[in-house]
C-alpha atoms as a PDB file:
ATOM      1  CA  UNK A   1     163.191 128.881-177.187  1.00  0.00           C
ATOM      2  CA  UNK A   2     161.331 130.455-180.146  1.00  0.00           C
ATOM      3  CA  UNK A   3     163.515 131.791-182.736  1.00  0.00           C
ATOM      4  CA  UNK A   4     160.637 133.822-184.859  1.00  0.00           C
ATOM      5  CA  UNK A   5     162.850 135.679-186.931  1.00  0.00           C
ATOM      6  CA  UNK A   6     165.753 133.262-187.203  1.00  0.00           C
ATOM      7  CA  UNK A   7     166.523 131.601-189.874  1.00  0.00           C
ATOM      8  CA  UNK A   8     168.973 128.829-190.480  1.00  0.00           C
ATOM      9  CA  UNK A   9     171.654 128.225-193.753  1.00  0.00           C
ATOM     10  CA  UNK A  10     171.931 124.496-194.198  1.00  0.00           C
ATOM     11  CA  UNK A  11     174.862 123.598-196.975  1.00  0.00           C
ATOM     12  CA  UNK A  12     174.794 120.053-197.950  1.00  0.00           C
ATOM     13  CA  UNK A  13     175.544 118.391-201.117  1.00  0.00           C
ATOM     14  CA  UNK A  14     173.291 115.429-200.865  1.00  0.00           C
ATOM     15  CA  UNK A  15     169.916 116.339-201.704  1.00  0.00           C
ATOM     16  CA  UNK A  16     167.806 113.846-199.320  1.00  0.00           C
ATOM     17  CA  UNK A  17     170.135 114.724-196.606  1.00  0.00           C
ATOM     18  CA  UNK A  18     169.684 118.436-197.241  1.00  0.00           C
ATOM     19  CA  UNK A  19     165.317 117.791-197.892  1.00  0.00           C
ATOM     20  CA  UNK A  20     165.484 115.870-194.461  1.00  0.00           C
ATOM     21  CA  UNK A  21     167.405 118.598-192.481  1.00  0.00           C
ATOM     22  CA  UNK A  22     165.189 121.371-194.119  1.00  0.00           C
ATOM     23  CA  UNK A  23     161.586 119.010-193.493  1.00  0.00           C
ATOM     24  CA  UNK A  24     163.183 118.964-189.315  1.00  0.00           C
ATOM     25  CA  UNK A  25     164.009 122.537-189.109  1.00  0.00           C
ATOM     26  CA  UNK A  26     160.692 124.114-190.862  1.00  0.00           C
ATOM     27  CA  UNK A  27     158.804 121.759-188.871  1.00  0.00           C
ATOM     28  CA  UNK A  28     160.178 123.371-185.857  1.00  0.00           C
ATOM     29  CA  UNK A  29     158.935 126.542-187.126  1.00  0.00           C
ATOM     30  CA  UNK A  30     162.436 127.856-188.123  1.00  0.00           C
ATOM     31  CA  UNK A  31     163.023 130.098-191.531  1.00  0.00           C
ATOM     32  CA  UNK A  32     165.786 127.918-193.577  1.00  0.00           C
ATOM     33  CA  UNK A  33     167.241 128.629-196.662  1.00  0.00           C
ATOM     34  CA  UNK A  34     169.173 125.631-198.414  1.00  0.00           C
ATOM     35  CA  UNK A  35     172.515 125.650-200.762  1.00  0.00           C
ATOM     36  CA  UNK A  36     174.095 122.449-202.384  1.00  0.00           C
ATOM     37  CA  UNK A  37     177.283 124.066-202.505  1.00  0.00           C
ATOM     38  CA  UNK A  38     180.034 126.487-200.509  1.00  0.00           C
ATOM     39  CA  UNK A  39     180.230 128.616-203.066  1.00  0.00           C
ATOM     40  CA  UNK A  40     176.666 129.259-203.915  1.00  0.00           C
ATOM     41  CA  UNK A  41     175.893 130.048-200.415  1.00  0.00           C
ATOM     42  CA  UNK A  42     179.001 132.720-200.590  1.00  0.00           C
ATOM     43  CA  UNK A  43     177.723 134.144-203.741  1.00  0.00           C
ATOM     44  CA  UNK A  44     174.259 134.435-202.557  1.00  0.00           C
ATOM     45  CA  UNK A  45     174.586 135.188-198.462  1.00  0.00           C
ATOM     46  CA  UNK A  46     173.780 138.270-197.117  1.00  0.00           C
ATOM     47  CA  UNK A  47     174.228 139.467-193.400  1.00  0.00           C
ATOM     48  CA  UNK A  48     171.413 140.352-191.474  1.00  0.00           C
ATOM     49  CA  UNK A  49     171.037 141.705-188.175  1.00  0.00           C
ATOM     50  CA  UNK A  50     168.648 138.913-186.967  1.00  0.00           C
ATOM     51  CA  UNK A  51     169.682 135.528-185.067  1.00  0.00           C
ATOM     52  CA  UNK A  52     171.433 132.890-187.673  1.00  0.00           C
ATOM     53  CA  UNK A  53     173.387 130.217-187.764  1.00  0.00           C
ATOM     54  CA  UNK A  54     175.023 127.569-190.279  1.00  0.00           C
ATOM     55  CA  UNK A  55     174.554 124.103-190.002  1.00  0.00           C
ATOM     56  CA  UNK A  56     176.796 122.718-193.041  1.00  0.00           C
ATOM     57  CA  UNK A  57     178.511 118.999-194.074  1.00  0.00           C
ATOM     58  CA  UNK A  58     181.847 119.436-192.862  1.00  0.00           C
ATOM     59  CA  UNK A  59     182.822 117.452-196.262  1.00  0.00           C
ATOM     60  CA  UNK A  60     181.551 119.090-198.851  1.00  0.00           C
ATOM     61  CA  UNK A  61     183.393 118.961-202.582  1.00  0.00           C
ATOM     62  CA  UNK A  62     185.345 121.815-204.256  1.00  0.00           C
ATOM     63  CA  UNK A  63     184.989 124.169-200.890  1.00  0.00           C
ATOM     64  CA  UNK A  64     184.794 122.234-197.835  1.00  0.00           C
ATOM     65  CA  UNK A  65     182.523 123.367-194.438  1.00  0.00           C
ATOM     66  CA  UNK A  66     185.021 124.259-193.068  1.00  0.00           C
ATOM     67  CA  UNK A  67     187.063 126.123-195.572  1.00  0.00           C
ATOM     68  CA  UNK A  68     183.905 127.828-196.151  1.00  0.00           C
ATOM     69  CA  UNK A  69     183.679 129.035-192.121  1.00  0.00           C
ATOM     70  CA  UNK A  70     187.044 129.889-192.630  1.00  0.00           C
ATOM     71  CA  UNK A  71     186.545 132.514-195.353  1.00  0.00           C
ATOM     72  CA  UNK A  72     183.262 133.871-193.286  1.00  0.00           C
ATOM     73  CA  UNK A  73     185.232 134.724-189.925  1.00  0.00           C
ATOM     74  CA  UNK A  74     188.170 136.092-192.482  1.00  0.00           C
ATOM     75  CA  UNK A  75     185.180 138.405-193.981  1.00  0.00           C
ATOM     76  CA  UNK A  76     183.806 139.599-190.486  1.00  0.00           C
ATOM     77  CA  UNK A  77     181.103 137.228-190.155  1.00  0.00           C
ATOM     78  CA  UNK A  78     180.921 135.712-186.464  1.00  0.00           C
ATOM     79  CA  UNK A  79     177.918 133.216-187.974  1.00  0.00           C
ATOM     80  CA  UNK A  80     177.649 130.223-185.484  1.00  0.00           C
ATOM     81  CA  UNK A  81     178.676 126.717-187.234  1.00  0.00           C
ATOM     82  CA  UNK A  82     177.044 123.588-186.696  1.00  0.00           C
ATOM     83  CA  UNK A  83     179.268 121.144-189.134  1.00  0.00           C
ATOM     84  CA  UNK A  84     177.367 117.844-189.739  1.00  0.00           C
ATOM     85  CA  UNK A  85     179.688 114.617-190.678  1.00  0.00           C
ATOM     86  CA  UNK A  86     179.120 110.670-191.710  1.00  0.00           C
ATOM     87  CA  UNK A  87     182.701 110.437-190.716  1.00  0.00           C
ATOM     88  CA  UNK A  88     183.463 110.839-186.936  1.00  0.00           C
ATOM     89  CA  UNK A  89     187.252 110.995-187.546  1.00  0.00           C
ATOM     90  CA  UNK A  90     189.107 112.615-184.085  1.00  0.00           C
ATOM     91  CA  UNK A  91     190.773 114.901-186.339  1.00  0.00           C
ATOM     92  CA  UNK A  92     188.350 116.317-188.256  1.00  0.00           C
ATOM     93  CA  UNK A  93     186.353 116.346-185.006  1.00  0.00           C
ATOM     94  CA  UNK A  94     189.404 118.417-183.120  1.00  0.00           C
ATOM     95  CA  UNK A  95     189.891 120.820-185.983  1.00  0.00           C
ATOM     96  CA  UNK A  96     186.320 122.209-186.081  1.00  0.00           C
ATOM     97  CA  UNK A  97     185.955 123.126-182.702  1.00  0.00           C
ATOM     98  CA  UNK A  98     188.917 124.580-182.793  1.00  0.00           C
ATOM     99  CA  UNK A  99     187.644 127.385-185.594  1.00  0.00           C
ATOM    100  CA  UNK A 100     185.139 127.926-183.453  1.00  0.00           C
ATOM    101  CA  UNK A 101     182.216 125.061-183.754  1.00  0.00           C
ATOM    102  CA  UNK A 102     178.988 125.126-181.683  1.00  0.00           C
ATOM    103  CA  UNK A 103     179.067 121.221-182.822  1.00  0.00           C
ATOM    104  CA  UNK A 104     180.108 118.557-184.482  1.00  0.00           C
ATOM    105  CA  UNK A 105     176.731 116.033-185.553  1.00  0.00           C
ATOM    106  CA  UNK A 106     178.117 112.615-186.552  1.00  0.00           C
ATOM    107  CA  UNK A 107     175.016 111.124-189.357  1.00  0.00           C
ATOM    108  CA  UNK A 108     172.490 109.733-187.822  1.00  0.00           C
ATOM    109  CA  UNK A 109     171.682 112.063-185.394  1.00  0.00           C
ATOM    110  CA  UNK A 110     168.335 112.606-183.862  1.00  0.00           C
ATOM    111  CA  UNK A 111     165.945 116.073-184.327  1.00  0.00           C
ATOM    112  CA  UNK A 112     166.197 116.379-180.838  1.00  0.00           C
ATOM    113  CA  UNK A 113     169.820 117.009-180.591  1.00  0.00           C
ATOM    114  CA  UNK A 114     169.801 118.834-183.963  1.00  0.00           C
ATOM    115  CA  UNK A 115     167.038 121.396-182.606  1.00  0.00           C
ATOM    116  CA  UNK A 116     169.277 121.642-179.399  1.00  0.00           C
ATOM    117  CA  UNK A 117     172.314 122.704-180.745  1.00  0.00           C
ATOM    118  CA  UNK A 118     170.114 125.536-183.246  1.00  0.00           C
ATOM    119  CA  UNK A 119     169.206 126.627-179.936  1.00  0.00           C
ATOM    120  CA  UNK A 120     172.333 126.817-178.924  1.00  0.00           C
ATOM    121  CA  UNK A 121     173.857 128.612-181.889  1.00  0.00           C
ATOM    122  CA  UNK A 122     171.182 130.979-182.228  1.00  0.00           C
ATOM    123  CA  UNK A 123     171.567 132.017-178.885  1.00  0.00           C
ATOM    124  CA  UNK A 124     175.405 132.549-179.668  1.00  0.00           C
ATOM    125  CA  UNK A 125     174.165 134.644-182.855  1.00  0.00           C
ATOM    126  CA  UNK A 126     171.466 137.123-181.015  1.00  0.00           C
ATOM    127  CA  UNK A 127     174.259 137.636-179.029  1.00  0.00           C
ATOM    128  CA  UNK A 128     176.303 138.872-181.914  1.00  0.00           C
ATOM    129  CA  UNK A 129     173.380 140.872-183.132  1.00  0.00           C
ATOM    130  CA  UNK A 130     173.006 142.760-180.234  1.00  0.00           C
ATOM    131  CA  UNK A 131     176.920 143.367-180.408  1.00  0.00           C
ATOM    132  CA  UNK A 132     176.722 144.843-183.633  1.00  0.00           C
ATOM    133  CA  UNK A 133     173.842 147.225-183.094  1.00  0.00           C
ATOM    134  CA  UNK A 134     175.161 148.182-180.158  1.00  0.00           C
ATOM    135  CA  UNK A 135     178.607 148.820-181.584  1.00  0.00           C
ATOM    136  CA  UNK A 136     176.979 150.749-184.116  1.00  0.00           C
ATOM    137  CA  UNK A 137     174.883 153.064-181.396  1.00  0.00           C
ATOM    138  CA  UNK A 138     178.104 154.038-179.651  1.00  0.00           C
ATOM    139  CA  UNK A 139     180.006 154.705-183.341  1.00  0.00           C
ATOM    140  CA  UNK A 140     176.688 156.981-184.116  1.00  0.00           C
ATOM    141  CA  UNK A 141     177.078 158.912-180.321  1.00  0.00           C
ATOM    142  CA  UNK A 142     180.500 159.019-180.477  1.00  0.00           C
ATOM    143  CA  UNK A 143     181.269 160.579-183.656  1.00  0.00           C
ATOM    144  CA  UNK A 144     179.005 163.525-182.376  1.00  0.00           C
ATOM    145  CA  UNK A 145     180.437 164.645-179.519  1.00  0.00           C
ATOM    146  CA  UNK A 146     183.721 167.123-179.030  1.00  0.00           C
ATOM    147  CA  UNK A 147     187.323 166.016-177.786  1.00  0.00           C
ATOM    148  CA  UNK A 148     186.412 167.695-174.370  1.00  0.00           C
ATOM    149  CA  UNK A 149     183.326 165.147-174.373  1.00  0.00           C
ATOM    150  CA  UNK A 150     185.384 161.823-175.298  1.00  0.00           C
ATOM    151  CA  UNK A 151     187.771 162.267-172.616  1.00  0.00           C
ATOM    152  CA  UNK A 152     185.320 162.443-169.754  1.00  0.00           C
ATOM    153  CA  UNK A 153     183.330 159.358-171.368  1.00  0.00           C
ATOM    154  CA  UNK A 154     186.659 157.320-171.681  1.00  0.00           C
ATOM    155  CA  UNK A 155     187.205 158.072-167.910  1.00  0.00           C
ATOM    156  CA  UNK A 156     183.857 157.545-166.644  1.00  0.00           C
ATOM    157  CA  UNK A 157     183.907 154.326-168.355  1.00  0.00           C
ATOM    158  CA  UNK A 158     187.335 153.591-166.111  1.00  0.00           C
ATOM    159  CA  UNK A 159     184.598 153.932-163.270  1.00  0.00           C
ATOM    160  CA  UNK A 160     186.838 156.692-161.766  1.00  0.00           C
ATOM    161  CA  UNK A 161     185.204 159.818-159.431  1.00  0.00           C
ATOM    162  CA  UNK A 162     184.540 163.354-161.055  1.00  0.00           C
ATOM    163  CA  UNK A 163     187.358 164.524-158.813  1.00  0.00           C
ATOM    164  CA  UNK A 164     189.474 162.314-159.949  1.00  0.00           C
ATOM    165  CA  UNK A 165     188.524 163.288-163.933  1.00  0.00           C
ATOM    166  CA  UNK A 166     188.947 166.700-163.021  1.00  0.00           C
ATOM    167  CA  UNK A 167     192.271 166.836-161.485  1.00  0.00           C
ATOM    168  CA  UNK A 168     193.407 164.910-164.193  1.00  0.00           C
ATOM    169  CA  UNK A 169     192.250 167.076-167.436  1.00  0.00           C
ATOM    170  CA  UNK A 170     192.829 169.555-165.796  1.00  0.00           C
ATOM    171  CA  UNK A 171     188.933 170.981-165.377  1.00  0.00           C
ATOM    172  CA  UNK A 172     186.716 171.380-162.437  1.00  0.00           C
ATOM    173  CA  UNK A 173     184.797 168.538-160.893  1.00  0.00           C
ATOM    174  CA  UNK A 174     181.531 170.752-161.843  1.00  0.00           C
ATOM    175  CA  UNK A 175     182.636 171.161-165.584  1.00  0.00           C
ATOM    176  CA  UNK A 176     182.922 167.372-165.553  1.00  0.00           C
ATOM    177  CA  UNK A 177     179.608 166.145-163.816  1.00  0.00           C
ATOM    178  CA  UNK A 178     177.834 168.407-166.250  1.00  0.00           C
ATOM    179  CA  UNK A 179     179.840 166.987-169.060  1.00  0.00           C
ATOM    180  CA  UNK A 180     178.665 163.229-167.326  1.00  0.00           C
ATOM    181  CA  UNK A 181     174.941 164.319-167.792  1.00  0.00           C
ATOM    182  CA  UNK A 182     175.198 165.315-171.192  1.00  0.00           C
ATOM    183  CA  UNK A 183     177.049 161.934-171.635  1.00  0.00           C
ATOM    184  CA  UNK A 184     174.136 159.898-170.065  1.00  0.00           C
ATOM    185  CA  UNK A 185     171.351 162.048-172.059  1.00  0.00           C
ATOM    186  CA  UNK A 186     173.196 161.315-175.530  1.00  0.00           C
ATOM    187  CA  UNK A 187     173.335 157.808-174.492  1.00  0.00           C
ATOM    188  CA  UNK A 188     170.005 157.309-173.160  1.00  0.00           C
ATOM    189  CA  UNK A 189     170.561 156.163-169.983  1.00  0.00           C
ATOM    190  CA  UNK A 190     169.880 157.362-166.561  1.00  0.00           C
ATOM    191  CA  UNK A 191     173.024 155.877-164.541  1.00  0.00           C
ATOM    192  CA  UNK A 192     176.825 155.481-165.148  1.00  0.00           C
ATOM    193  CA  UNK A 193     176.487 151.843-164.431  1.00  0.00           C
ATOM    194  CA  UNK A 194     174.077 151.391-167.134  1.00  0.00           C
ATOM    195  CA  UNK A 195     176.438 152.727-169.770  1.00  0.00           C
ATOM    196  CA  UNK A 196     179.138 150.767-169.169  1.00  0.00           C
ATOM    197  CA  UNK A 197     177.072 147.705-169.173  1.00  0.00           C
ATOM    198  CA  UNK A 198     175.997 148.930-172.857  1.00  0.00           C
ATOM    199  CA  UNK A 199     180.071 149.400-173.563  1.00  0.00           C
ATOM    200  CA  UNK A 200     180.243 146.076-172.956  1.00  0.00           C
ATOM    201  CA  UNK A 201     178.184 144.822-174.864  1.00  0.00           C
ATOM    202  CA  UNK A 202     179.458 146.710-177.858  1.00  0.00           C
ATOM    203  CA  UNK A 203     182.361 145.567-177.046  1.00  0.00           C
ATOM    204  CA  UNK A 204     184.729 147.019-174.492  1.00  0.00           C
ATOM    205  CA  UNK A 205     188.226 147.471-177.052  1.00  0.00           C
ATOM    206  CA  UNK A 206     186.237 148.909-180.121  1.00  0.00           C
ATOM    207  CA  UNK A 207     184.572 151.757-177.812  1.00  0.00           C
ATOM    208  CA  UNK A 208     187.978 152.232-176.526  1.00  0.00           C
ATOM    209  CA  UNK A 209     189.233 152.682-180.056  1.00  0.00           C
ATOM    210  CA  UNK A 210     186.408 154.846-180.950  1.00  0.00           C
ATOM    211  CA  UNK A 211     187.791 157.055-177.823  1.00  0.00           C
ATOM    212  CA  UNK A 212     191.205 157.243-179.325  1.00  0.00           C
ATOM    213  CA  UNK A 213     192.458 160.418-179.561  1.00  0.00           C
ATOM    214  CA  UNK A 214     195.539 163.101-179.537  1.00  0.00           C
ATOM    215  CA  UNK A 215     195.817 164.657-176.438  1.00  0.00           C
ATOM    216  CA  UNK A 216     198.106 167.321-177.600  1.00  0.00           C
ATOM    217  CA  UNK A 217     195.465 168.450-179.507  1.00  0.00           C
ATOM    218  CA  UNK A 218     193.397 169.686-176.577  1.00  0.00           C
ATOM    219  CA  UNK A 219     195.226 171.216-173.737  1.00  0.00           C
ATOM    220  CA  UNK A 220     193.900 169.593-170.438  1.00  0.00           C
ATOM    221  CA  UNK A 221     193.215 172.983-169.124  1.00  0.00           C
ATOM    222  CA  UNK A 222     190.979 174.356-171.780  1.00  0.00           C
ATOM    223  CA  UNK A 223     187.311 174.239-172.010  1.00  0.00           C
ATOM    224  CA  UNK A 224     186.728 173.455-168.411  1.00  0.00           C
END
């Protein structure tokens, strides 16, 4: 696949290593930016919302690879790891796929696999892109509608029948088809099934926490 706007964060401390692995990946017509250390890449990284992925020496001095994934998923960051290794120790080997690894490359590896496995990560990571913009479309739609407007969504999105909504807020099955067209308009979508495939993919428990609410502070039989 062509990743035209990807680009790819390789940490390594040895320097040929680190030309060799940058040489492979521009070559493939990938954007790469290169740190020698952890801790410069966490002073200088910035999160974009474009595919990208991290392909770092699971040994590195002062902060390891790992320890740095560590402190990016503790920040927020769901940045797919590649952690490359001259040591193929079972441990080691257990313990980053565990936190999460797309792969553990034991030196020498070929280009081939390399390229294969930034194809798989940055898969993972347009993936997570498209989470967060999404996420942040239903955060922008949600925080403009009323209470009335939020209850009907959270229902629709529990796939159940107007009647069904209306008999339990206590409104009329008209009040709350017209409330489910307003709902699709706002959204930009022209079906129900549609908008629940877009909850998902912001990410079905935060746009039920976005829906959270106190009920007792809207009768169910006002503002039918």
């Amino acid at each position: 696949m062509e990743w035209n706007n990807a680009v790819v964060y390789v940490v390594d401390d040895d320097p040929q290593m680190c030309d060799s692995l940058v040489l492979a990946l521009r070559s493939a017509g990938l954007d790469v930016q290169a740190y020698s250390s952890a801790e410069r890449f966490l002073a200088e990284f910035e999160c974009r919302l474009k595919p990208a992925c991290l392909l770092v020496d699971i040994r590195l001095p002062g902060c390891s690879g790992i320890t740095l994934y560590r402190r990016l998923k503790a920040q927020g960051y769901e940045l797919p790891v590649i952690f490359i290794t001259g040591f193929p120790e079972t441990e080691t080997a257990v313990e980053a796929m565990r936190e999460g690894a797309v792969d553990l490359l034991v030196k020498p590896f070929t280009t081939h696999r390399l390229l294969e496995r930034i194809d798989e990560a940055l898969g993972r990571a347009q993936a997570w892109a498209e989470r967060i913009r999404m996420k942040g479309f239903f955060q922008e739609v949600i925080r403009g509608l009323n209470l009335r407007e939020k209850q009907v969504l959270r229902e629709v999105l529990a796939g159940k029948e107007a009647k069904r909504i209306a008999a339990q807020l206590g409104i009329t099955a008209k009040s709350v088809l017209r409330y489910r067209a307003q709902l699709l308009e706002k959204f930009q979508v022209s079906n129900v099934v549609r908008l629940v495939q877009m909850a998902h993919q912001a990410g079905w428990n935060d746009v039920l926490e976005m829906l959270h609410w106190d009920d007792q502070a809207f009768p169910k039989n006002s503002a039918r």
